[in-house]
C-alpha atoms as a PDB file:
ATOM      1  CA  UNK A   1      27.742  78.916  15.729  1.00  0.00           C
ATOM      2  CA  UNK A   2      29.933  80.327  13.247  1.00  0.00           C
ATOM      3  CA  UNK A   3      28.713  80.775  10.006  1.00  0.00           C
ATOM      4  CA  UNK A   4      30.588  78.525   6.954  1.00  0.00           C
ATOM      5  CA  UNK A   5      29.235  80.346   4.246  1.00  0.00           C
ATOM      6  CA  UNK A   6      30.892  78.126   1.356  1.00  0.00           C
ATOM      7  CA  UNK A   7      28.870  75.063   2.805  1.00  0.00           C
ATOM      8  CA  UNK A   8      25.665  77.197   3.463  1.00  0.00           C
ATOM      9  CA  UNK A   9      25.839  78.107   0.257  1.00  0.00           C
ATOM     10  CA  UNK A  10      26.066  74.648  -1.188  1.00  0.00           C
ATOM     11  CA  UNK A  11      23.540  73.154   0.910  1.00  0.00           C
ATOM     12  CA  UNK A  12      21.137  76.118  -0.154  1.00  0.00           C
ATOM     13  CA  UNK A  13      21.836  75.541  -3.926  1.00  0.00           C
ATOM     14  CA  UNK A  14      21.712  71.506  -3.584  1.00  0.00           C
ATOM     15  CA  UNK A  15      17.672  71.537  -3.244  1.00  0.00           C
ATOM     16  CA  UNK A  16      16.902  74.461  -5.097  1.00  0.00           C
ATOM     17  CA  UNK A  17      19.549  72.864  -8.097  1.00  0.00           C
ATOM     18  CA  UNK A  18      16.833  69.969  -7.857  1.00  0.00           C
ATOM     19  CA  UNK A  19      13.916  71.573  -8.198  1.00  0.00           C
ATOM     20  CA  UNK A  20      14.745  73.605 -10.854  1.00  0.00           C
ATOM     21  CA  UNK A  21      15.918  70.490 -12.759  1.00  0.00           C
ATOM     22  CA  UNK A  22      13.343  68.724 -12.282  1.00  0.00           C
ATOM     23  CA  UNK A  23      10.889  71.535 -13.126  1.00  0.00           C
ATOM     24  CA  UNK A  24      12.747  72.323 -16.609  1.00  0.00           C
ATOM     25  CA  UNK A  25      13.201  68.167 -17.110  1.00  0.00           C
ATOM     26  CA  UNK A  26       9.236  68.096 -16.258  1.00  0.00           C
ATOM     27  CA  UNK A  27       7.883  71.068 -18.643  1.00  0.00           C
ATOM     28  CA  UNK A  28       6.978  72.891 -15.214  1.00  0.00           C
ATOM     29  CA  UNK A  29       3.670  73.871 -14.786  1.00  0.00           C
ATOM     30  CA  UNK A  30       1.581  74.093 -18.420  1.00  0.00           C
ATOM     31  CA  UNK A  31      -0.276  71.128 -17.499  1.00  0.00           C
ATOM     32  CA  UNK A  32      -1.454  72.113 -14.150  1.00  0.00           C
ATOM     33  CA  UNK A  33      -4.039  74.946 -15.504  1.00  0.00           C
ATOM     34  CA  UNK A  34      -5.599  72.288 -17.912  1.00  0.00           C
ATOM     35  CA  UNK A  35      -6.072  69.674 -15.261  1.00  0.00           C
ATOM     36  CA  UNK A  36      -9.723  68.693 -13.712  1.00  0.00           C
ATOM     37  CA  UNK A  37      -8.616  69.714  -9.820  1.00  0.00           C
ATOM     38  CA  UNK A  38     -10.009  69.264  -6.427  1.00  0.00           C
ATOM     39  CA  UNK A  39     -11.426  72.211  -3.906  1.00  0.00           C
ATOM     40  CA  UNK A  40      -8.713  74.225  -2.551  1.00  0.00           C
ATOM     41  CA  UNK A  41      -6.296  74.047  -5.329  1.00  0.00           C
ATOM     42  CA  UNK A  42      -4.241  77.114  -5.459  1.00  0.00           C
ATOM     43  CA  UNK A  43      -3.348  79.033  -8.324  1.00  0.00           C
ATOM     44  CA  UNK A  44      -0.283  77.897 -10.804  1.00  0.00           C
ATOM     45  CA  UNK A  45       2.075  80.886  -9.203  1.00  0.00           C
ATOM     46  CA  UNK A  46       1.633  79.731  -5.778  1.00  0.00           C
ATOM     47  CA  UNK A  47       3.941  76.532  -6.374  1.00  0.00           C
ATOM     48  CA  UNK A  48       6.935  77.839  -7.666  1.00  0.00           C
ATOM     49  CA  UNK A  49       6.904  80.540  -4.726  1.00  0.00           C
ATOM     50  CA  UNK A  50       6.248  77.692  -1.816  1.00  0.00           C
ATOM     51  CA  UNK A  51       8.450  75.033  -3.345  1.00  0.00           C
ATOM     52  CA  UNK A  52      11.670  77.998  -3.782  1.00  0.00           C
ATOM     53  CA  UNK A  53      10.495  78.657   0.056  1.00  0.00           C
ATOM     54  CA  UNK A  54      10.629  75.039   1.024  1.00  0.00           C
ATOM     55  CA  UNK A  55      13.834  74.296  -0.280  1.00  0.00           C
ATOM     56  CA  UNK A  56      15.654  77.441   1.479  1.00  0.00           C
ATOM     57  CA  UNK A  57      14.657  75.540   4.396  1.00  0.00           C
ATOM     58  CA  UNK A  58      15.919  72.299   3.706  1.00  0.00           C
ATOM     59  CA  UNK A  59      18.957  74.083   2.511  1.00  0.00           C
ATOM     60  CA  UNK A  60      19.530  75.073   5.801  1.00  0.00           C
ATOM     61  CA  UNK A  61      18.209  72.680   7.611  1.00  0.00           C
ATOM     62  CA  UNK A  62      20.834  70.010   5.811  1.00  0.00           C
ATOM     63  CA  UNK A  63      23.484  72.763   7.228  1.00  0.00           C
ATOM     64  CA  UNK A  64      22.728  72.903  10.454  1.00  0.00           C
ATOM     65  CA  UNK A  65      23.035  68.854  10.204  1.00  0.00           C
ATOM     66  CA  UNK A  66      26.312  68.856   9.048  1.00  0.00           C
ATOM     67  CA  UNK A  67      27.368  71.686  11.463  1.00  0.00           C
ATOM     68  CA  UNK A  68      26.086  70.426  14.431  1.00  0.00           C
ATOM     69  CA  UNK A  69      28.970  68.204  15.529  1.00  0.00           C
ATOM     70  CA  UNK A  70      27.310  64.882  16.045  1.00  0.00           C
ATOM     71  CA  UNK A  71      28.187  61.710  15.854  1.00  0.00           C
ATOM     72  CA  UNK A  72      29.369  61.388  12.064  1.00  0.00           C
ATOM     73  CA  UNK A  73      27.235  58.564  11.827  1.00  0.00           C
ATOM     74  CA  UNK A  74      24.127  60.274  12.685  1.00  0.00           C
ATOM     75  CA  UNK A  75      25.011  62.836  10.510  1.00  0.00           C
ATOM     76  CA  UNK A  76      25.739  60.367   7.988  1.00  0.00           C
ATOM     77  CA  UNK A  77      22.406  58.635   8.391  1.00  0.00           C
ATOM     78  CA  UNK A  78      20.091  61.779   8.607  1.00  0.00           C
ATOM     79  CA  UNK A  79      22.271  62.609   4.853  1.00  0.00           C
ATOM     80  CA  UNK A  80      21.598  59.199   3.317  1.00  0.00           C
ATOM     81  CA  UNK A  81      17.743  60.423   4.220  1.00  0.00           C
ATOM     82  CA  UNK A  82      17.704  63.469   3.110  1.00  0.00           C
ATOM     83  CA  UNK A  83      19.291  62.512  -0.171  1.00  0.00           C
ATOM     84  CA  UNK A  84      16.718  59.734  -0.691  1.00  0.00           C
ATOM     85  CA  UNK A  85      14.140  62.038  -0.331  1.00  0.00           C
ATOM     86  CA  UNK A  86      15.381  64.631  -3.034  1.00  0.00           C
ATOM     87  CA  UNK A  87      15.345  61.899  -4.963  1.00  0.00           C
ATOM     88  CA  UNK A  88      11.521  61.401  -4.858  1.00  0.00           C
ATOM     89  CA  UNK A  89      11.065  64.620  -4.838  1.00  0.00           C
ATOM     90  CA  UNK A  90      13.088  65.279  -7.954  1.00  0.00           C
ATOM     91  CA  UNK A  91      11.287  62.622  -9.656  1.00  0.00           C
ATOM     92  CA  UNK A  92       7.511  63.118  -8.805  1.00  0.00           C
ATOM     93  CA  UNK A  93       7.423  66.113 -11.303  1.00  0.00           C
ATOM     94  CA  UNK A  94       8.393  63.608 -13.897  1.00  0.00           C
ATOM     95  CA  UNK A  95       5.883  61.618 -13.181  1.00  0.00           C
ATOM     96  CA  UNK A  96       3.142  63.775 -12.909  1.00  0.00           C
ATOM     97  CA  UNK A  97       3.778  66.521 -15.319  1.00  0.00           C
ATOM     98  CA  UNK A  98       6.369  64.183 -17.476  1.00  0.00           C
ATOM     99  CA  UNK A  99       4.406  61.359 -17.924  1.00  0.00           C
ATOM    100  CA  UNK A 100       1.192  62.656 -16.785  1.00  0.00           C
ATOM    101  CA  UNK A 101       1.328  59.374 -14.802  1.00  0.00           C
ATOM    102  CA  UNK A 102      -0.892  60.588 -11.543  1.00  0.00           C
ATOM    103  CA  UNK A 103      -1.349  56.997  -9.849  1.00  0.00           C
ATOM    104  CA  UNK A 104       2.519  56.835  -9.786  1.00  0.00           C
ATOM    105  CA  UNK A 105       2.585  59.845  -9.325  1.00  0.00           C
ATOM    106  CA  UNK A 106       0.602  59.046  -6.455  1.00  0.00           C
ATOM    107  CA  UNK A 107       2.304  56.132  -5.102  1.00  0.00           C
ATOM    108  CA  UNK A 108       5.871  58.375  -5.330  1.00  0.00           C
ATOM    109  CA  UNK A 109       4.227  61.119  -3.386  1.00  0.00           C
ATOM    110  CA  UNK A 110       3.320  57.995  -1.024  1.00  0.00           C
ATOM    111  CA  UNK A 111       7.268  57.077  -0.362  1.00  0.00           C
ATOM    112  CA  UNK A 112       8.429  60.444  -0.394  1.00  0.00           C
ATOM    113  CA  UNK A 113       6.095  61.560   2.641  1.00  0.00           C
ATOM    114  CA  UNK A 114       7.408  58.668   4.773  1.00  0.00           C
ATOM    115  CA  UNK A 115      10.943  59.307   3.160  1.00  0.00           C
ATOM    116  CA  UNK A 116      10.345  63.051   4.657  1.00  0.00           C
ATOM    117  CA  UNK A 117       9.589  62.043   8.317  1.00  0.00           C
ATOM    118  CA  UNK A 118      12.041  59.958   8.061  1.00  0.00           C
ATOM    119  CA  UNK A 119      14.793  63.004   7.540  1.00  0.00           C
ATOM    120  CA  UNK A 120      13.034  64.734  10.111  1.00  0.00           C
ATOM    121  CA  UNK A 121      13.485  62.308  12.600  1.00  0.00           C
ATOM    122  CA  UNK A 122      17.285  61.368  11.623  1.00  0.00           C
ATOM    123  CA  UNK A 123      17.852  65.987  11.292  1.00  0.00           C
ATOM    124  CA  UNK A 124      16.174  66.061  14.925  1.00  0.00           C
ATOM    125  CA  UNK A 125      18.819  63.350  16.791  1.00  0.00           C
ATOM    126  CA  UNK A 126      21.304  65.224  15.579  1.00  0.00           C
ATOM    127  CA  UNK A 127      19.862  69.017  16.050  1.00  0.00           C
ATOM    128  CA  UNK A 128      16.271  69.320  17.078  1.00  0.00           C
ATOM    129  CA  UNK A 129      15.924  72.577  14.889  1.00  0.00           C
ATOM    130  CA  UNK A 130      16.833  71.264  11.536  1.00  0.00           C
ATOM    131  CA  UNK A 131      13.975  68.431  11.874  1.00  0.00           C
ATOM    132  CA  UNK A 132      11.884  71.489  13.184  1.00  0.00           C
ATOM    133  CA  UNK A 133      12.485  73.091   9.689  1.00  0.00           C
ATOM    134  CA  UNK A 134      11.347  70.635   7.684  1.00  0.00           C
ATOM    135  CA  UNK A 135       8.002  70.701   9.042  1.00  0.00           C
ATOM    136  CA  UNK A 136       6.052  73.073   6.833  1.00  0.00           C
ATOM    137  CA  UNK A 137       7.926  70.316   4.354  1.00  0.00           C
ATOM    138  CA  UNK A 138       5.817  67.196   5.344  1.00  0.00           C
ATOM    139  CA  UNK A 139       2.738  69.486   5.782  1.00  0.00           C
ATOM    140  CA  UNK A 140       2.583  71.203   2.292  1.00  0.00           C
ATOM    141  CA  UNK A 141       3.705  67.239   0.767  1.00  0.00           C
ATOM    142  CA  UNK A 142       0.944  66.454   2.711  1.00  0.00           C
ATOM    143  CA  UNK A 143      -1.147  69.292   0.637  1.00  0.00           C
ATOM    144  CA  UNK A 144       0.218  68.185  -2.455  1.00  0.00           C
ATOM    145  CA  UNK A 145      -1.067  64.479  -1.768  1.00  0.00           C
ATOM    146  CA  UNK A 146      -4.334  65.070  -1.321  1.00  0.00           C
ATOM    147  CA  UNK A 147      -4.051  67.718  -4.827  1.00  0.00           C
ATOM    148  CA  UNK A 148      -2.475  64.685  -6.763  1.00  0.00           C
ATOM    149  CA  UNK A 149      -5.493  62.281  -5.702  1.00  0.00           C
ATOM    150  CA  UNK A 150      -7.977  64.774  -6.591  1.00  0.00           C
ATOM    151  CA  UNK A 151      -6.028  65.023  -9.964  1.00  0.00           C
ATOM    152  CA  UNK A 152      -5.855  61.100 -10.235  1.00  0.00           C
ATOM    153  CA  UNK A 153      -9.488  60.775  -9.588  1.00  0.00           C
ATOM    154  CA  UNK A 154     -10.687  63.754 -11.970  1.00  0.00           C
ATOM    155  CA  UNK A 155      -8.842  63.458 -14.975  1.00  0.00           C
END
């Protein structure tokens, strides 16, 4: 596959745009060292370093989608996922660090899981790999859920 590298470069910037707006619209991490947390919470650095990681690979994951000459409509379908999903994930910060709203919070983190299988499956029907990528996605969301209910239920 020939590399576009305009495009690449787009959908590489389009996550990591979000997450860094959110972050700076959320006041980032200050809160998170004077929160009650559950067992197996990491340290404060470890987020910024997984999250940057996490969108690289959606990044290129959305690429591959849009390179992989399927059916526009698939592509357009797995897109319309994906874009829902950055939505949740751009506002869960708000609510959690924002508005220190955890249940929300909560509830978000809730929609944006199924929102991320979702993309997976829509990213797989139209290139197996680029659902493959998102993977260590779901899992670390999956992480972060069970970190948010600890928070919910401790503070």
């Amino acid at each position: 596959m020939k590399i576009n590298w305009k495009k690449l470069l787009l959908c590489l910037a389009l996550p990591l745009a979000v997450g860094g707006l959110a972050s700076l619209l959320s006041g980032g991490m200050d809160l998170y060292k004077e929160l009650d947390r559950p067992p197996l919470s990491p340290p404060g650095w470890v987020f910024p370093v997984v999250w940057s990681l996490l969108y690289l690979l959606m990044g290129y994951a959305s690429y591959r989608v849009l390179e992989s000459g399927a059916e526009p409509a698939k592509i357009r379908k797995a897109w319309i996922f994906y874009g829902l999903q950055l939505a949740a994930n751009f506002l869960w910060p708000l609510l959690f660090f924002g508005g220190q709203m955890y249940l929300a919070a909560l509830i978000l983190l809730t929609l944006l899981w199924v929102l991320i299988f979702l993309t997976i499956r829509a990213f797989s029907e139209t290139d197996e790999p680029a659902g493959d990528l998102l993977i260590p996605y779901i899992l670390w969301v999956t992480f972060a859920w069970y970190l948010n209910l600890g928070v919910f239920l401790l503070n």
